[in-house]
C-alpha atoms as a PDB file:
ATOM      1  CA  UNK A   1      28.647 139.754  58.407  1.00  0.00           C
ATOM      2  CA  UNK A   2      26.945 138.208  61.228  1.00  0.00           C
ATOM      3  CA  UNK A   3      29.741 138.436  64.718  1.00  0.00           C
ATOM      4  CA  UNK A   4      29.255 135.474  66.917  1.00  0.00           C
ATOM      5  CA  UNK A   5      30.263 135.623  70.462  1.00  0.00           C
ATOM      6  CA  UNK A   6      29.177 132.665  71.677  1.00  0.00           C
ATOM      7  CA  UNK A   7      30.242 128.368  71.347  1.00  0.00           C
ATOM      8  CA  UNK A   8      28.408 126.710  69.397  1.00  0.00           C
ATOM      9  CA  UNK A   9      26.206 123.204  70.621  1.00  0.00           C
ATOM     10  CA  UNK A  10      29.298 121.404  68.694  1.00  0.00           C
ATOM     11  CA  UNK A  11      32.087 122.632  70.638  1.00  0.00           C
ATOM     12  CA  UNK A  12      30.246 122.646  73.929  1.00  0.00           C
ATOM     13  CA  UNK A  13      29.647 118.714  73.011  1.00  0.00           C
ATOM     14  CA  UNK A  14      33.323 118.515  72.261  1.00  0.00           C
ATOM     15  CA  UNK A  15      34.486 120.135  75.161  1.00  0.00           C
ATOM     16  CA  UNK A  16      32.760 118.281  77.478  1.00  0.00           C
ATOM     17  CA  UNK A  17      33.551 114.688  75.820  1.00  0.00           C
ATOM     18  CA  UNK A  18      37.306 115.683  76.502  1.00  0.00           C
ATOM     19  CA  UNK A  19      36.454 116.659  80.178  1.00  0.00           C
ATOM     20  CA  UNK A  20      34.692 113.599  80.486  1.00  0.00           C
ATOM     21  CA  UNK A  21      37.193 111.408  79.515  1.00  0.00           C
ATOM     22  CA  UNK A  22      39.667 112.661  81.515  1.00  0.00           C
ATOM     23  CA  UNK A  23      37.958 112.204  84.745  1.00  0.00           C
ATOM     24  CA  UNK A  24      37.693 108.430  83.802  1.00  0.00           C
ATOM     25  CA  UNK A  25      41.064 108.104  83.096  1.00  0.00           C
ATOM     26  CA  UNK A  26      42.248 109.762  86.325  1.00  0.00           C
ATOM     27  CA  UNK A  27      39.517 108.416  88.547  1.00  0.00           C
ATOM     28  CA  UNK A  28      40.770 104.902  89.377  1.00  0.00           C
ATOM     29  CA  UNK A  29      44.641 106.296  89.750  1.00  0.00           C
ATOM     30  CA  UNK A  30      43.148 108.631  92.747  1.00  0.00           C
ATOM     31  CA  UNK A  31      40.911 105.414  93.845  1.00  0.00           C
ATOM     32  CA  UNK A  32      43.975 103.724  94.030  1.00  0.00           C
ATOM     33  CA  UNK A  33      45.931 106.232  95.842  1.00  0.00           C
ATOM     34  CA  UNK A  34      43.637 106.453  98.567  1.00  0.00           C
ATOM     35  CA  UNK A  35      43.991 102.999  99.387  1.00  0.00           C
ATOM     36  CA  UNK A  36      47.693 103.207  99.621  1.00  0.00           C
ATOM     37  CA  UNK A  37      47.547 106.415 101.488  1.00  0.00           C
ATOM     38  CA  UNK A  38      45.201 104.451 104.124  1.00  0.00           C
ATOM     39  CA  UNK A  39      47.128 101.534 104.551  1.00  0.00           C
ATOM     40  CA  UNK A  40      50.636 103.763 105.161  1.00  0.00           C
ATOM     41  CA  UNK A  41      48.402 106.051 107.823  1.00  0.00           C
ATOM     42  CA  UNK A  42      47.788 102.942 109.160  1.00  0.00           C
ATOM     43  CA  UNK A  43      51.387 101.570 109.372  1.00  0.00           C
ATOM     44  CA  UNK A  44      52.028 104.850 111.025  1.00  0.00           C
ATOM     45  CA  UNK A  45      49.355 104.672 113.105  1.00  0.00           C
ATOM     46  CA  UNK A  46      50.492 101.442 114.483  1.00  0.00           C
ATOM     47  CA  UNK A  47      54.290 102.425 115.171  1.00  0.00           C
ATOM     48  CA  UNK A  48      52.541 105.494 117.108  1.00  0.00           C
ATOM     49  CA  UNK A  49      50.918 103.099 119.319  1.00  0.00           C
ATOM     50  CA  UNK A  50      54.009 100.633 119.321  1.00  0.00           C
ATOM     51  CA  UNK A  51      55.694 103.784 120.865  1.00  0.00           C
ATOM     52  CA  UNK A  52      53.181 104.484 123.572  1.00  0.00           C
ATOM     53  CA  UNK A  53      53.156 101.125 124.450  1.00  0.00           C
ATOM     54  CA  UNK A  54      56.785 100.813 125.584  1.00  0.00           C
ATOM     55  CA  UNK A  55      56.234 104.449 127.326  1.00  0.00           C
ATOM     56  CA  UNK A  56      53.520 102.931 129.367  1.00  0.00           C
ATOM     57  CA  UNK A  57      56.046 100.027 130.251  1.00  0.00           C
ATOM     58  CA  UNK A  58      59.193 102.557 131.263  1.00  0.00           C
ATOM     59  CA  UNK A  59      56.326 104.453 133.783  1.00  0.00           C
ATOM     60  CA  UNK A  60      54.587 101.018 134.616  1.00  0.00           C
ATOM     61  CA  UNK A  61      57.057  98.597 134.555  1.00  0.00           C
ATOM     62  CA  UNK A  62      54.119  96.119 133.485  1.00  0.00           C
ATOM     63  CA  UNK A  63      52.628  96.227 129.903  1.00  0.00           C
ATOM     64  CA  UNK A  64      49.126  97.610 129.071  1.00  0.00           C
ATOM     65  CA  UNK A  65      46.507  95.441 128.738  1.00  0.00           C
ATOM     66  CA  UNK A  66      44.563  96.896 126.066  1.00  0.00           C
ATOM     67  CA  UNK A  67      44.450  99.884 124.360  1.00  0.00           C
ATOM     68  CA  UNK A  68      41.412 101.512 126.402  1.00  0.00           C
ATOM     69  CA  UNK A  69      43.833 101.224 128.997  1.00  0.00           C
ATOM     70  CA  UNK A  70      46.767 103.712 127.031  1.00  0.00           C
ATOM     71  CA  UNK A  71      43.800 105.886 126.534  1.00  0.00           C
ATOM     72  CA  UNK A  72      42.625 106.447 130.100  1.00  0.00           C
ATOM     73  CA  UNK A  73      45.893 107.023 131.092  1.00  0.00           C
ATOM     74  CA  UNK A  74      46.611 110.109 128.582  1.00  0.00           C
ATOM     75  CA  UNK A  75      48.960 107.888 126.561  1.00  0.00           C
ATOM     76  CA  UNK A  76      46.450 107.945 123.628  1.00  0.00           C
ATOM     77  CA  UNK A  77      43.650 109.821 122.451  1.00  0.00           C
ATOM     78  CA  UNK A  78      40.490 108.275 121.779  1.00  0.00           C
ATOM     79  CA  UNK A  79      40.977 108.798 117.819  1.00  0.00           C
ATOM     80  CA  UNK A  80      43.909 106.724 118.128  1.00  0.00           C
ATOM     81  CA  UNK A  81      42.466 103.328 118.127  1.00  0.00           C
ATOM     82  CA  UNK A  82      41.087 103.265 114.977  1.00  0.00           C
ATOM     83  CA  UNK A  83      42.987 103.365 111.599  1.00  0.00           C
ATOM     84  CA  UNK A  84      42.045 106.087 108.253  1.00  0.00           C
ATOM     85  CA  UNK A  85      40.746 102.284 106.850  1.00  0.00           C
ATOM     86  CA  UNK A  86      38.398 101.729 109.626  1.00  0.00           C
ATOM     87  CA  UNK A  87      40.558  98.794 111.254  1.00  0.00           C
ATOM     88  CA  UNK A  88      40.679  98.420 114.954  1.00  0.00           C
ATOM     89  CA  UNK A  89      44.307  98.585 116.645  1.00  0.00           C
ATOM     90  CA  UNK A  90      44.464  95.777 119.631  1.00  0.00           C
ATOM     91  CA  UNK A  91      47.646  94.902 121.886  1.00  0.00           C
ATOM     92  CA  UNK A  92      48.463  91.399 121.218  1.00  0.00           C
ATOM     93  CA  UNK A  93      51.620  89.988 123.446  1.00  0.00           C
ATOM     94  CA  UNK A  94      52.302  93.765 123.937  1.00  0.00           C
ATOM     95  CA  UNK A  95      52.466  94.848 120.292  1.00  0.00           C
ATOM     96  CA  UNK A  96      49.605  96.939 118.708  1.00  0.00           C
ATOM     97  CA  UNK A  97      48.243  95.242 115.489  1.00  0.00           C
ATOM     98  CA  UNK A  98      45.478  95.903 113.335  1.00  0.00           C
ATOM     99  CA  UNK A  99      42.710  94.008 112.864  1.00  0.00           C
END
């Protein structure tokens, strides 16, 4: 009697199929995810400006200008004026918006 340790072509075939399938089945829920995730980081992102903005005003008493402006003055960091989706953040009639 012949003792096989191995998988046969069949099963590796099988296997792989299942594995296969899957990965397409999960790969436009993550897709989607990610796109959600970015928009909320940029939300977030946003009210984190929104924040710094009325900070500048309380030590100012005059709203910033732009956002390079929150940056040279330590109220940002350079990071901070772009969103995880790649939109700019601007100050429009001193609220931060993305564009």
């Amino acid at each position: 009697m012949k003792n096989n340790k191995g998988f046969t072509i069949l099963e590796m075939i099988i296997v792989l199929t299942i594995i296969a399938l899957i990965f397409l089945l999960t790969l436009p829920n993550i897709q989607q995810k990610k796109e959600i995730i970015n928009t909320k980081g940029c939300e977030a992102l946003i009210e984190v400006v929104n924040a710094q903005i009325l900070l500048y005003e309380i030590d100012h008493n005059v709203p910033p200008t732009s956002i390079g402006v929150l940056i040279s003055e330590g109220y940002l960091k350079e990071s901070q004026q772009t969103c995880p989706d790649n939109s700019k953040i601007v100050i429009s009639n001193g609220e931060a918006i993305g564009q």
